[in-house]
Protein backbone atom coordinates (compact mmCIF):
# COMPACT_ATOMS: atom_id res chain seq x y z
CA UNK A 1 18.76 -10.43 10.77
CA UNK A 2 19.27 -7.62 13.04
CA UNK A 3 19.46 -7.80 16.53
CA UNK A 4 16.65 -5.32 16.62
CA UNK A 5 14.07 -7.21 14.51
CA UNK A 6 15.40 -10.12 16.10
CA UNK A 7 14.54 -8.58 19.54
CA UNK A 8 10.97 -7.47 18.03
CA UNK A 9 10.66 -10.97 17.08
CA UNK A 10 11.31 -12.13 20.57
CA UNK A 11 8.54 -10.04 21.60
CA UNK A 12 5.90 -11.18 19.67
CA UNK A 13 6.61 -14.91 19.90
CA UNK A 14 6.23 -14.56 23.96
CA UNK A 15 2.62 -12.80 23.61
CA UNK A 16 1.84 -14.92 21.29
CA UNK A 17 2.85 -17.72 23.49
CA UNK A 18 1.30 -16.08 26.56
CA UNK A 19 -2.07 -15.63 24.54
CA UNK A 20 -1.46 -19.57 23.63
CA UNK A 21 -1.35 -20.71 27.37
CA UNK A 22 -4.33 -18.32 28.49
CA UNK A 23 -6.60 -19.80 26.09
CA UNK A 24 -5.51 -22.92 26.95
CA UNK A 25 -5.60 -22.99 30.54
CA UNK A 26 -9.06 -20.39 31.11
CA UNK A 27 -11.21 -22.91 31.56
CA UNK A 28 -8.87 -24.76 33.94
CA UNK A 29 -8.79 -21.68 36.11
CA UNK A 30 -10.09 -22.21 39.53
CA UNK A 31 -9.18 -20.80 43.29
CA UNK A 32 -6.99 -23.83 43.99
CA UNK A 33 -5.17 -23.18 40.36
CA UNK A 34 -5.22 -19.79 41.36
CA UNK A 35 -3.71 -19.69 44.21
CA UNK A 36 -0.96 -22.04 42.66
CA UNK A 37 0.36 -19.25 40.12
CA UNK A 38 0.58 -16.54 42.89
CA UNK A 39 2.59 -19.01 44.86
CA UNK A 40 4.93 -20.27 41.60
CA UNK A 41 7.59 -17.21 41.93
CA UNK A 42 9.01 -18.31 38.91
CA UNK A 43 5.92 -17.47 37.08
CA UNK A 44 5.24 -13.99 38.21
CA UNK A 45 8.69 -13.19 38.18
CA UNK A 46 8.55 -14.51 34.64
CA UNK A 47 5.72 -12.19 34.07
CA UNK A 48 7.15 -9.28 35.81
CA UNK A 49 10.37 -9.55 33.34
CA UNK A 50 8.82 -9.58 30.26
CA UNK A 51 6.53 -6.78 31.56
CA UNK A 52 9.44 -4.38 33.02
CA UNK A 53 11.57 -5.50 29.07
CA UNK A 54 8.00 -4.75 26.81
CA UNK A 55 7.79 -0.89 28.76
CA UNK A 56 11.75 -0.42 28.93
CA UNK A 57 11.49 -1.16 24.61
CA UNK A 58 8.65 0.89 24.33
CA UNK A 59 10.42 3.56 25.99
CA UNK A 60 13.27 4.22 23.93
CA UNK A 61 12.25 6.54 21.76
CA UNK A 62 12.43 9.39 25.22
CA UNK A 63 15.90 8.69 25.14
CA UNK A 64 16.19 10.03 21.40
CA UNK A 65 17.67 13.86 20.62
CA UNK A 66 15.04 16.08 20.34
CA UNK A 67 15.94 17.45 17.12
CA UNK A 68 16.80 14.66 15.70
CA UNK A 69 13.48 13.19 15.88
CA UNK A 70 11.90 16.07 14.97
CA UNK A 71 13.50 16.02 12.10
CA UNK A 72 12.65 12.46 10.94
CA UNK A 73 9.19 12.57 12.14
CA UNK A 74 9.24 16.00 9.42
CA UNK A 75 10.56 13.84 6.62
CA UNK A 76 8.62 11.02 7.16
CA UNK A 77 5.12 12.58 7.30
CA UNK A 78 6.01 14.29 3.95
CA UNK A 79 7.04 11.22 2.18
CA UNK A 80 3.76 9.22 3.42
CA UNK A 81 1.28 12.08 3.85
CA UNK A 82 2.63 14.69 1.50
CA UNK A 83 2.48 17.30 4.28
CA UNK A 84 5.22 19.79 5.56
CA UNK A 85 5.14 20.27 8.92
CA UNK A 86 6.51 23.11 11.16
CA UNK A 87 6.68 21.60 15.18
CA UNK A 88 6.76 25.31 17.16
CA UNK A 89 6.28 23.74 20.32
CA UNK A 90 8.16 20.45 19.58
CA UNK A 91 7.68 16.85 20.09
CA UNK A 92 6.43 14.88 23.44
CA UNK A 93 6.18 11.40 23.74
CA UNK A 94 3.79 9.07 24.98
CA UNK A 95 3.33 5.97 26.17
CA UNK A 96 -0.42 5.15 26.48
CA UNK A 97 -3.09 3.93 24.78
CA UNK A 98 -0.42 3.60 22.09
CA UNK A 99 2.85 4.99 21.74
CA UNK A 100 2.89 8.47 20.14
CA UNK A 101 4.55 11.69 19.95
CA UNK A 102 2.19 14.85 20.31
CA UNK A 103 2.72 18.84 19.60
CA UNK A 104 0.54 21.84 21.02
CA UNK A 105 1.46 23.52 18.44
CA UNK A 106 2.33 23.52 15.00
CA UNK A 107 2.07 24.69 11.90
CA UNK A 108 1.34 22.77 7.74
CA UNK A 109 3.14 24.85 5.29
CA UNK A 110 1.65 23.98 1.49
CA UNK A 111 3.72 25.25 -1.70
CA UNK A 112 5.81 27.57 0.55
CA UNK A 113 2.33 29.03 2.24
CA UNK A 114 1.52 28.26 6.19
CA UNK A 115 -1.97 27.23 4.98
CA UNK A 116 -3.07 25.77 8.95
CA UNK A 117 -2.41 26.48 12.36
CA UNK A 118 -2.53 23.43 14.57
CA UNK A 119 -3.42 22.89 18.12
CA UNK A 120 -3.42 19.58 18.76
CA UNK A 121 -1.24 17.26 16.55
CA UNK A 122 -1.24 13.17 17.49
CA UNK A 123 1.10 11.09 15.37
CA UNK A 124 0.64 7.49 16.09
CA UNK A 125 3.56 5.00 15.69
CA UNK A 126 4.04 1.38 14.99
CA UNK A 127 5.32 -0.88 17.72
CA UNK A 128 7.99 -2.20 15.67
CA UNK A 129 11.79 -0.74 14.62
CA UNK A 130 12.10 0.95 18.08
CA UNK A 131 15.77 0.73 18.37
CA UNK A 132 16.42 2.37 15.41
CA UNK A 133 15.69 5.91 14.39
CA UNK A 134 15.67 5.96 11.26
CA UNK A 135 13.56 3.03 10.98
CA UNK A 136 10.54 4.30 13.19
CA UNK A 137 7.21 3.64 11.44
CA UNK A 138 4.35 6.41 11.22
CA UNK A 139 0.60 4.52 11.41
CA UNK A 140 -1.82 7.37 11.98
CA UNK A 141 -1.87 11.37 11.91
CA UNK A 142 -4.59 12.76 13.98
CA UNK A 143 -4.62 16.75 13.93
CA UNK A 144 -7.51 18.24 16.38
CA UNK A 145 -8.73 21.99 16.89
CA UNK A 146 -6.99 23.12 13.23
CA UNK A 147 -7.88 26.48 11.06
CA UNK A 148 -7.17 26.09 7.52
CA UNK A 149 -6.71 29.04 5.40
CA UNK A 150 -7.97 28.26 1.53
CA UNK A 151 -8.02 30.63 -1.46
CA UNK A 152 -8.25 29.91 -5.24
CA UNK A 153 -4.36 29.37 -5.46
CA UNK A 154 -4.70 26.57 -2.58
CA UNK A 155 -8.30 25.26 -2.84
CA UNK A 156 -7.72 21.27 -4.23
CA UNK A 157 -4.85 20.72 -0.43
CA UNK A 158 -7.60 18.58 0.61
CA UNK A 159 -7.55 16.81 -2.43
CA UNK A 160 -4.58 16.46 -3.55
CA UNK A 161 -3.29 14.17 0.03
CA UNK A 162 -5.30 11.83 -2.42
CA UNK A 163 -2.36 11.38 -4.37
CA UNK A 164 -0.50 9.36 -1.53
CA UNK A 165 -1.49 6.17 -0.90
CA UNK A 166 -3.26 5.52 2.65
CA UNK A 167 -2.82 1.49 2.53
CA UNK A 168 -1.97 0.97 6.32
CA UNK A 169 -2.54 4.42 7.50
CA UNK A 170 -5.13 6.91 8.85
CA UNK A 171 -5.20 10.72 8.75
CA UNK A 172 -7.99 12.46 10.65
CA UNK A 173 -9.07 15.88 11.64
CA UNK A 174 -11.56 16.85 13.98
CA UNK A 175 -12.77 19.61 15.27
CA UNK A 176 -11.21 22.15 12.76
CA UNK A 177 -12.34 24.66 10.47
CA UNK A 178 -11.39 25.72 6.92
CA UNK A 179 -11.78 29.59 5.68
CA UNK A 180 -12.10 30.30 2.58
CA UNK A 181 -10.83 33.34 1.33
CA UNK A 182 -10.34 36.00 -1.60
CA UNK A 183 -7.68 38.10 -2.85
CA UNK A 184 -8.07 40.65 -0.66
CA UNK A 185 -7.50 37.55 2.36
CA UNK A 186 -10.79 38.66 3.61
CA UNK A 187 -13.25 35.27 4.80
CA UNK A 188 -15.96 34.39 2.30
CA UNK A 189 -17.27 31.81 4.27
CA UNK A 190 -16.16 28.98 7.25
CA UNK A 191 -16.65 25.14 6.79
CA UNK A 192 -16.79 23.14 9.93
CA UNK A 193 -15.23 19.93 10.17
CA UNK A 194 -16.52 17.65 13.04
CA UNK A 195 -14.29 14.93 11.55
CA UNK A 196 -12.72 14.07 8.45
CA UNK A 197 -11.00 10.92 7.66
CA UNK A 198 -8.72 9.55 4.92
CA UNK A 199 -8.03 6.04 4.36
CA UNK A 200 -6.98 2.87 2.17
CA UNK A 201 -10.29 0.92 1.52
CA UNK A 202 -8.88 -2.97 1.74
CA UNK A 203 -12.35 -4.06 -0.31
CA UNK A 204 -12.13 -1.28 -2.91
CA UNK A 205 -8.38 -0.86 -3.10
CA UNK A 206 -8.50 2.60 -3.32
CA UNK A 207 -8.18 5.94 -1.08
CA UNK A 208 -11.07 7.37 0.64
CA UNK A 209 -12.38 10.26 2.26
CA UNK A 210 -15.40 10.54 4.74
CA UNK A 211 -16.24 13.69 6.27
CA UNK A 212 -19.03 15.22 8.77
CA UNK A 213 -19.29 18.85 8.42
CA UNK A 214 -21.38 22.24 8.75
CA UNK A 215 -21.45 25.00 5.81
CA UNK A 216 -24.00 28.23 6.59
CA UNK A 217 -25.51 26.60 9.35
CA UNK A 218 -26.20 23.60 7.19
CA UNK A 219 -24.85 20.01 8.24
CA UNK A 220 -23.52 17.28 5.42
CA UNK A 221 -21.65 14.57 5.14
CA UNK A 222 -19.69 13.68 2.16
CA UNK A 223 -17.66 10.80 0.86
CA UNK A 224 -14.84 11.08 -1.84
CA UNK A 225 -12.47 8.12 -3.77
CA UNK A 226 -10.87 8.19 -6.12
CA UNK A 227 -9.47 5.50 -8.53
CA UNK A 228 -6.17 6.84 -9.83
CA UNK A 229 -5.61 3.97 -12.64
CA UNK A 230 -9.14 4.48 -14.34
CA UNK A 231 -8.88 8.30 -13.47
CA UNK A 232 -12.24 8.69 -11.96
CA UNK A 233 -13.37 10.19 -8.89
CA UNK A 234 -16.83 9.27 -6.70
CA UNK A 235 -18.55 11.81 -4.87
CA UNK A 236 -21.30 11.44 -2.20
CA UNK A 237 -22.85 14.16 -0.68
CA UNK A 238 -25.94 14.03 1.97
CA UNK A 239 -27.99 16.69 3.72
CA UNK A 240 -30.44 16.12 6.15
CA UNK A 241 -32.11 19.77 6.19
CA UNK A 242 -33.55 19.78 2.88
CA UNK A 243 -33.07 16.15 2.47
CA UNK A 244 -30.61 15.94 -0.50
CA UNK A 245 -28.47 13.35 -1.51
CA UNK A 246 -25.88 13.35 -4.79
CA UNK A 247 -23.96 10.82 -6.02
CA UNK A 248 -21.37 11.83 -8.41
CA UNK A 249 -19.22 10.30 -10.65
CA UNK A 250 -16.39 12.29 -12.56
CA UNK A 251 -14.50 10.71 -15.36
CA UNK A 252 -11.23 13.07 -16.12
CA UNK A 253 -9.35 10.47 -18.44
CA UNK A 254 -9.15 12.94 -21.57
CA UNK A 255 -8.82 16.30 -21.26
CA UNK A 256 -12.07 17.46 -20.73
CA UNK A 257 -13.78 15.68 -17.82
CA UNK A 258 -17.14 14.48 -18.11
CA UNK A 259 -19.42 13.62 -15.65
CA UNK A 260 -22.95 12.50 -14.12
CA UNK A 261 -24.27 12.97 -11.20
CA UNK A 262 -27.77 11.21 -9.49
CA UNK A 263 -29.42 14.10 -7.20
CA UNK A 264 -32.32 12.90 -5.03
CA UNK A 265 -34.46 15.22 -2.95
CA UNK A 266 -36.91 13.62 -0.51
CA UNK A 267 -37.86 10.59 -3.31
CA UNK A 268 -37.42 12.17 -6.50
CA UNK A 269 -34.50 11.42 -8.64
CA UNK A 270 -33.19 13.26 -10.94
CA UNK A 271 -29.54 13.46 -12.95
CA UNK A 272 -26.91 16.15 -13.81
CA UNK A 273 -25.05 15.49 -16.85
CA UNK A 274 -21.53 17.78 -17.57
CA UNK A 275 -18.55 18.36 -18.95
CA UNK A 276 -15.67 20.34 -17.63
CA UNK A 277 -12.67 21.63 -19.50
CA UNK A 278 -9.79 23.87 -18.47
CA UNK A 279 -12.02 26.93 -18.77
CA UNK A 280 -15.91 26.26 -19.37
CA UNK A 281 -18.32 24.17 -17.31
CA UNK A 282 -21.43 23.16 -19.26
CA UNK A 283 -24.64 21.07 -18.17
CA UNK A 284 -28.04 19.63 -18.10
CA UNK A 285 -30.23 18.98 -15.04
CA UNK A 286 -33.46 17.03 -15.52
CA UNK A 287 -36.10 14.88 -14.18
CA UNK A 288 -35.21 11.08 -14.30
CA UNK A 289 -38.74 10.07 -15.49
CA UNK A 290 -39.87 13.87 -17.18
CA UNK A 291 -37.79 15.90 -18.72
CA UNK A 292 -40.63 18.11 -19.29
CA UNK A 293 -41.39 18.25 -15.55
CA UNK A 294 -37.96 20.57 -15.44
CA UNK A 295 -35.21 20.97 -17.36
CA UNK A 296 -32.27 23.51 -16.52
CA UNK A 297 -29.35 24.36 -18.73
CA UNK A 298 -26.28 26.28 -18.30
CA UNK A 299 -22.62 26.98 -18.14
CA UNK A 300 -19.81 28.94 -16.30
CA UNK A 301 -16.91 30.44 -17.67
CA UNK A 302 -13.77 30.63 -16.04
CA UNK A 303 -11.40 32.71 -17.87
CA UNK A 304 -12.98 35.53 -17.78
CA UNK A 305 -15.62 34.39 -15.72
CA UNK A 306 -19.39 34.55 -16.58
CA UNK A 307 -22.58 32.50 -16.00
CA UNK A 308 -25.92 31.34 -17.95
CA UNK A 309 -28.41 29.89 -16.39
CA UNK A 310 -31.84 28.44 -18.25
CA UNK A 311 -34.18 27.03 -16.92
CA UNK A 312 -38.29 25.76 -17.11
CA UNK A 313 -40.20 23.93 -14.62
CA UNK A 314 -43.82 23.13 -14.51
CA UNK A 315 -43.92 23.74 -10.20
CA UNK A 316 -40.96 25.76 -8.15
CA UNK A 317 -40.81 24.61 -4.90
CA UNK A 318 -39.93 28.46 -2.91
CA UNK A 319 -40.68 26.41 0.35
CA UNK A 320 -37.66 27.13 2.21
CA UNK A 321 -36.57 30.22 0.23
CA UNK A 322 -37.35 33.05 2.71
CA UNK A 323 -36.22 31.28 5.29
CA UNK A 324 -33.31 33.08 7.09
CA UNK A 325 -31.66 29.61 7.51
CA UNK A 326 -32.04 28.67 4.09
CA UNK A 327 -28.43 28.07 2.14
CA UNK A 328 -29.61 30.53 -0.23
CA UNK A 329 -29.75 33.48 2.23
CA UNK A 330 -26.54 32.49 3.90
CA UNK A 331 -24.60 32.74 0.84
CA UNK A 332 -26.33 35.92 0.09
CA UNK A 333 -25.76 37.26 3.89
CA UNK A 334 -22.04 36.67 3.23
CA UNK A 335 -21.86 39.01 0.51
CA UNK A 336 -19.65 36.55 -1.47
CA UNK A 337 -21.36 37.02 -4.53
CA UNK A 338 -20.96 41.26 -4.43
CA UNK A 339 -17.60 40.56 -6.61
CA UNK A 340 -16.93 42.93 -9.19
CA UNK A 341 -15.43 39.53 -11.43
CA UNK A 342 -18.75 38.22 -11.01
CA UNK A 343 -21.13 37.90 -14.35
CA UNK A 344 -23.95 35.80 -13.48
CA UNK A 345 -27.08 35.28 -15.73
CA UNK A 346 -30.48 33.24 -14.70
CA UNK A 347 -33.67 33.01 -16.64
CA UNK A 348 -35.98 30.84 -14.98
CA UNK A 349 -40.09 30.10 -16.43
CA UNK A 350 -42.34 28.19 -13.88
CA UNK A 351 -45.77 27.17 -14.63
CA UNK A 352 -46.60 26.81 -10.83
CA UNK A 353 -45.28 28.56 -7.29
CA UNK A 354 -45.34 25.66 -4.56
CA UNK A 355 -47.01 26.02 -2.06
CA UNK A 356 -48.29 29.91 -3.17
CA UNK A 357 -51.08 28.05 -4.97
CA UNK A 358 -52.46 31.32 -6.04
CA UNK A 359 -49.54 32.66 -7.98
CA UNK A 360 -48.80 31.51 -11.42
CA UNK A 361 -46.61 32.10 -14.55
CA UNK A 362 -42.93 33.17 -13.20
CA UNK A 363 -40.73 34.42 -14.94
CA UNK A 364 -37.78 34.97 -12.78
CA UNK A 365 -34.71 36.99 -13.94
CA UNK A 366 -31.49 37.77 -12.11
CA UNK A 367 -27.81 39.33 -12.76
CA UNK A 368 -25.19 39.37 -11.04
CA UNK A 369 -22.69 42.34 -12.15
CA UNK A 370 -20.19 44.94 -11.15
CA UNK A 371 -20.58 43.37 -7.59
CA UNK A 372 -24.62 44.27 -7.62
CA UNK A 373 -27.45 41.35 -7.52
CA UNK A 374 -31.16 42.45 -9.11
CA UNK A 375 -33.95 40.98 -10.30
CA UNK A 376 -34.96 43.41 -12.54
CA UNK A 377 -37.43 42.46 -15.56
CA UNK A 378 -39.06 39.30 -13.28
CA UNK A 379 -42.84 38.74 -13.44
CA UNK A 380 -45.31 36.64 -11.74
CA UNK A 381 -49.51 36.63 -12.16
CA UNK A 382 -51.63 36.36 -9.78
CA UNK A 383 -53.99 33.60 -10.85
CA UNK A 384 -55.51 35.27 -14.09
CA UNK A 385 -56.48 38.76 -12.38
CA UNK A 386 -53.28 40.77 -12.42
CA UNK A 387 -49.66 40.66 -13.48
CA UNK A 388 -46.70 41.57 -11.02
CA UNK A 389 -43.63 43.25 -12.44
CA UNK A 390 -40.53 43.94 -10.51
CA UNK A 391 -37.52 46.48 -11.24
CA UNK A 392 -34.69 48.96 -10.00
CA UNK A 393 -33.97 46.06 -7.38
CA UNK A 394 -31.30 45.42 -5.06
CA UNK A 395 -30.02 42.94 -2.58
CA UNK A 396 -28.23 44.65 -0.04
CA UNK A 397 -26.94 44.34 3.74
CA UNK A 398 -28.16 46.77 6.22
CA UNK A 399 -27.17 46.58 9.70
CA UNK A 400 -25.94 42.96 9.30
CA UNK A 401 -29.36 42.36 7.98
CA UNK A 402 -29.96 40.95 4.23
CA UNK A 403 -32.83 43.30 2.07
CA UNK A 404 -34.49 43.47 -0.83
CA UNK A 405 -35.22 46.70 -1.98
CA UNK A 406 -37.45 47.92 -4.74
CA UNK A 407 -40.18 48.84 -6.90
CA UNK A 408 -43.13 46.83 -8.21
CA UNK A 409 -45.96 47.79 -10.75
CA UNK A 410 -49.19 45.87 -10.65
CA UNK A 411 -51.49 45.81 -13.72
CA UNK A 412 -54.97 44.73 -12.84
CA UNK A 413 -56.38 42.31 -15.29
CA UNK A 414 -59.86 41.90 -13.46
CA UNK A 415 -60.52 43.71 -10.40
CA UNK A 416 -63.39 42.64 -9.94
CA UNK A 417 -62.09 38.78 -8.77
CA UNK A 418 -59.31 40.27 -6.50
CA UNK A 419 -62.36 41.82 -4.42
CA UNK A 420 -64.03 38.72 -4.50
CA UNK A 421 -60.80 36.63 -3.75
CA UNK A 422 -60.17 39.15 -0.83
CA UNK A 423 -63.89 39.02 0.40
CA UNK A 424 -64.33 42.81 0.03
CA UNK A 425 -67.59 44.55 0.97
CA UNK A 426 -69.38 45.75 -2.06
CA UNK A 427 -69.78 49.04 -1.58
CA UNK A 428 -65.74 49.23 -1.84
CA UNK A 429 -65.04 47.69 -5.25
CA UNK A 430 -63.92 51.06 -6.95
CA UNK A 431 -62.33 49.87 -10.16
CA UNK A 432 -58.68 49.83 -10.47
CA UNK A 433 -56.20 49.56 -12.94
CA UNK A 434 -52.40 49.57 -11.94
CA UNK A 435 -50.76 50.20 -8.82
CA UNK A 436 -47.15 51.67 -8.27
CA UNK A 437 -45.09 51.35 -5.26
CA UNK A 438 -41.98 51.15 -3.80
CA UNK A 439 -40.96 48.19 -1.63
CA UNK A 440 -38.59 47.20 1.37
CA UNK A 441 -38.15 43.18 2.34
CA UNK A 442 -36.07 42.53 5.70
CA UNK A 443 -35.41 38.48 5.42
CA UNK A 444 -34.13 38.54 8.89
CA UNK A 445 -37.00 40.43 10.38
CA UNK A 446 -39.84 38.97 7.58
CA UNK A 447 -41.18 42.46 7.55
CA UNK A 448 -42.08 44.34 4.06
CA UNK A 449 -42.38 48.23 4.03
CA UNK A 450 -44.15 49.56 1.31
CA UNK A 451 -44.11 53.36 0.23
CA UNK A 452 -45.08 56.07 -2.29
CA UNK A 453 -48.11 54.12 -3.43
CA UNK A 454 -49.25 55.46 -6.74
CA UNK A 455 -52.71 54.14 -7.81
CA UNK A 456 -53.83 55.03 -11.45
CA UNK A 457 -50.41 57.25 -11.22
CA UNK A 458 -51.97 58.98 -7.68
CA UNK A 459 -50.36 59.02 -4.27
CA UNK A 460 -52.19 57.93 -2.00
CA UNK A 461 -50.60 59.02 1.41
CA UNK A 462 -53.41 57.11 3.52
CA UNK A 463 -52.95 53.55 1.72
CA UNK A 464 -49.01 54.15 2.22
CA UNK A 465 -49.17 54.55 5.89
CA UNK A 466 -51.43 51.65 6.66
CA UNK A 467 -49.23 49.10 4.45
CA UNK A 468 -46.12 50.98 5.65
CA UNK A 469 -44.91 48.35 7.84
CA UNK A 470 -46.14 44.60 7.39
CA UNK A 471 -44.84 41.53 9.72
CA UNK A 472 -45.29 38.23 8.71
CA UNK A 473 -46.94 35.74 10.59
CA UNK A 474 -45.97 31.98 11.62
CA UNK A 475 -47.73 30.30 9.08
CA UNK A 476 -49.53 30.61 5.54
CA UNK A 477 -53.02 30.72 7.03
CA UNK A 478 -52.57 33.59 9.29
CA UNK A 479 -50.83 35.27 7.13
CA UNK A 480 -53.71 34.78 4.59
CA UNK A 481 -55.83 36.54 6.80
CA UNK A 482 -53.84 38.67 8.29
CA UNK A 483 -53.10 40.37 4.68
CA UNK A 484 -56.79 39.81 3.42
CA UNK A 485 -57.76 42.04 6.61
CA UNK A 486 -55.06 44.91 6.13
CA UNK A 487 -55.39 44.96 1.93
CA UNK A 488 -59.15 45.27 2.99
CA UNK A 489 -58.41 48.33 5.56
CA UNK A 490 -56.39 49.88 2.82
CA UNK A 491 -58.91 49.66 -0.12
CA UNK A 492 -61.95 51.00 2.60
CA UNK A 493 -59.00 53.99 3.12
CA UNK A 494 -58.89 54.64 -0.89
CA UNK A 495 -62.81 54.31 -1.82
CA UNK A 496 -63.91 56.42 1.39
C-alpha cells in the first residue's frame, strides 16, 4: 500500500473513531463532563492535531504547478465527461464547502469548434489521492452563466455526454443559454436553461438528464435516459402553459428507429406513433379512445427537405392561437420558418372551431415555400349562411410586429339570417350576395384593417372607412357586441 492511501486511510479511521466516541458519549454529556474535556489538554490538543493535519492534507493541491494541473484537470474531464476544455483565466483552488478548483473563464471546444463560453466553471473533487497528481479524482462539474452556440452540424452535444457513463458523478448547468443558429450564424431562437443535470440513476442503472428551461417565453421541463444495451431512449416533456405532457419512447435498435409517444393535454390522452430513418420521418397522431375524434398524418423529408401534413378533426381548439404569447406566434415572430430550404405542406378539415361556436366547416391550407408562409385556398362557413374564402396571403414582420395580410371573398348563402343573427333593423336588410375586401391582422396590436370593400363587385368608400381600423376587445362577449354594433353601422352606411 502506498503511503498516501495509507495516510487517507489514517484519516478516515480517526473520524470514524471520533464519530464512534460522540455517539457514544452524547448522552453522557453534561456541564461537569464538560468542563472535564476543556480541562483534559491532551484531548483538545488531540483534537487540534488532527484538525491542523485534515486542513494541511486538504491543502496540497495549492502547492501544485499551475500548469501542470491544468493540464490534468483538461485530460481528466475529457476522459470522464467527454468535454474539451480551454481554462483562459486558469485554475483557483478552494477549500470550502468542498474542495474545488474554479475558472472565471473558459471556454468547451466540440469537434475542433468553441461551441460555449463559460463564466463560471466549479469542478468538484474527491477527498481522496491528494498527494498525488496524477491520481486526483473529479466528482462533479458545475458550469454557471454559459452561452452555447448550436447549429445543425453540432445540435445532438447535449446528447451525446450521454455516451459517458455518470455512475458517481454529476454535471450541471445553470443559468445558461443555448442559441441556435443557421448557416448564415445568425440566432433562430434562445433556450433558457435554469438548470440542467446529468446523472447515473443507482435504481435504473442508467444515465439521466433532468432539465428546467424556457423556449419563446414558454417554460418546460424535460427528462431524458437512455438505455445504451437495449438502445432505447425515454423522453418526458411537461408544460404548464398549455398543460401538455409527452412521454416518449424511441427504440433505434435497427436502422430505422421507431417510436411512440403518449401526449396528454389537460386529461385527454392521446398517442403518436413513428418511424424515423436516415432521411424521412413518418407518423400518425390520434385520439386514444377515437380515432375518428382526430386523426393527423404526415411526414418530413430531410434530404431535400419537404413536409406533408393531413389532418381531420371533428372540433379545433384555436383557443390560444392569436395569442401573442402563444408558441405558435413566437416561432412565427422569429422568422425561422422564412427559409428558402423550407417546403412545408398542411391540409387540415375541422368539423367545429372551439370556442367560435358560430363558425363551422374549416378547411385550413398552408405552404411554406421559397421562404414565404400563406394560407391561400383556406375556407371556413359561417354557420350555414355564408362561406369565407381566403387568398394572396402573407405572414410578414413589420416593425418587429408579426401580420397577416390579405384578401378575403365572402359568398352569402342567406342574408337574410346574418341580419337576424346581427339583430339588424328591418328597414336595412338590402340583399347581398358576395363581399370583396382586402384585409390587414396586427397579432401584436389585435387590430384588423380592412380596405377596398367591393360589395356585389362595388366600392364602397363609406363601409371601408368605418371598418378601416378594428381593435379587439378583452373578451369574446364584448367583442360580440362590439362587432355586431360596427357591422350594423356599416350596413345602415350601405342601405342609406
Amino acid at each position: 500500500m502506498s503511503k498516501s492511501n495509507f495516510f487517507v486511510k489514517y484519516l478516515k479511521n480517526i473520524n470514524i473513531s471520533i464519530n464512534s466516541l460522540l455517539e457514544k458519549n452524547l448522552n453522557k454529556l453534561n456541564l461537569k463532563n464538560f468542563r472535564y474535556i476543556i480541562k483534559n489538554n491532551k484531548i483538545i490538543l488531540t483534537f487540534v492535531a488532527v484538525l491542523i493535519l485534515f486542513l494541511s492534507y486538504l491543502s496540497l493541491p495549492t502547492f501544485y504547478n499551475q500548469n501542470e494541473i491544468s493540464t490534468e484537470l483538461k485530460k481528466k474531464l475529457l476522459n470522464k465527461f467527454n468535454l474539451e476544455f480551454i481554462f483562459i483565466e486558469g485554475l483557483k483552488y478552494n477549500l470550502f464547502p468542498t474542495p474545488h478548483f474554479t475558472s472565471k473563464k473558459s471556454i468547451i471546444k466540440y469537434e475542433n469548434d468553441k461551441i460555449s463560453e463559460i463564466k463560471n466553471l466549479k469542478i468538484e473533487i474527491s477527498l481522496e489521492n491528494f498527494f498525488s497528481l496524477n491520481n486526483i479524482e473529479i466528482k462533479d462539474l458545475i458550469i454557471k452563466n454559459a452561452n452555447f452556440n448550436l447549429n445543425k452540424k453540432n445540435y445532438q452535444f447535449f446528447l451525446n455526454l450521454m455516451k459517458k457513463k455518470f455512475e458517481g458523478n454529476n454535471l450541471k448547468i445553470k443559468n445558461s443559454n443555448i442559441f441556435f443558429r443557421n448557416i448564415d450564424k445568425e440566432v433562430m431562437f434562445i433556450n433558457k436553461i435554469s438548470n440542467m443535470r446529468y446523472f447515473f440513476d443507482e435504481k435504473e442503472k442508467k444515465n439521466k438528464i433532468i432539465s428546467k428551461n424556457v423556449i419563446f417565453n414558454l417554460p418546460y421541463e424535460i427528462e431524458f435516459s437512455q438505455n445504451i444495451n437495449e438502445k432505447k431512449t425515454l423522453t418526458k416533456i411537461n408544460l404548464k402553459h398549455p398543460k401538455i405532457s409527452i412521454e416518449n419512447e424511441l427504440d433505434y435498435n435497427q436502422d430505422t428507429k421507431t417510436g411512440k409517444a403518449l401526449v396528454i393535454i389537460n386529461k385527454s390522452q392521446n398517442f403518436l406513433d413513428y418511424k424515423l430513418d436516415k432521411t424521412v420521418f413518418e407518423f400518425k397522431y390520434f385520439n386514444k379512445l377515437d380515432k375518428e375524434k382526430f386523426l393527423f398524418e404526415g411526414l418530413f423529408n430531410l434530404k431535400p427537405f419537404y413536409s406533408l401534413l393531413n389532418g381531420k378533426t371533428r372540433e379545433l381548439n384555436v383557443t390560444n392561437l392569436f395569442d401573442i404569447n402563444s408558441f405558435i406566434i413566437q416561432v412565427l415572430k422569429t422568422e425561422i420558418l422564412n427559409n428558402k430550404n423550407i417546403d412545408f405542406k398542411i391540409n387540415i378539415n375541422a368539423d367545429n372551431i372551439y370556442p367560435y361556436i358560430n363558425f363551422t366547416k374549416l378547411n385550413f391550407i398552408s405552404k411554406i415555400e421559397e421562404g414565404l408562409i400563406d394560407f391561400d385556398g383556406s375556407e371556413i362557413n359561417f354557420k350555414n349562411f355564408a362561406q369565407i374564402k381566403l387568398t394572396d396571403s402573407l405572414i410578414l414582420i413589420k416593425n418587429g410586429e408579426l401580420f397577416l395580410d390579405g384578401k378575403l371573398q365572402i359568398l352569402i348563402q342567406d342574408y337574410y339570417e346574418i341580419y337576424k343573427y346581427l339583430l339588424t333593423p328591418k328597414n336595412f336588410r338590402n340583399k347581398l350576395n358576395k363581399i370583396d375586401l382586402n384585409f390587414s391582422y396586427n397579432f401584436d396590436q389585435k387590430t384588423i384593417n380592412l380596405s377596398d370593400i367591393k360589395i356585389d363587385n362595388k366600392f364602397n368608400y363609406k363601409i371601408s372607412e368605418i371598418l378601416k381600423n378594428i381593435v379587439f376587445k378583452e373578451n369574446k362577449l364584448q367583442n360580440k357586441i362590439y362587432l355586431k354594433n360596427l357591422l350594423n353601422e356599416a350596413i345602415k352606411s350601405y342601405s342609406g
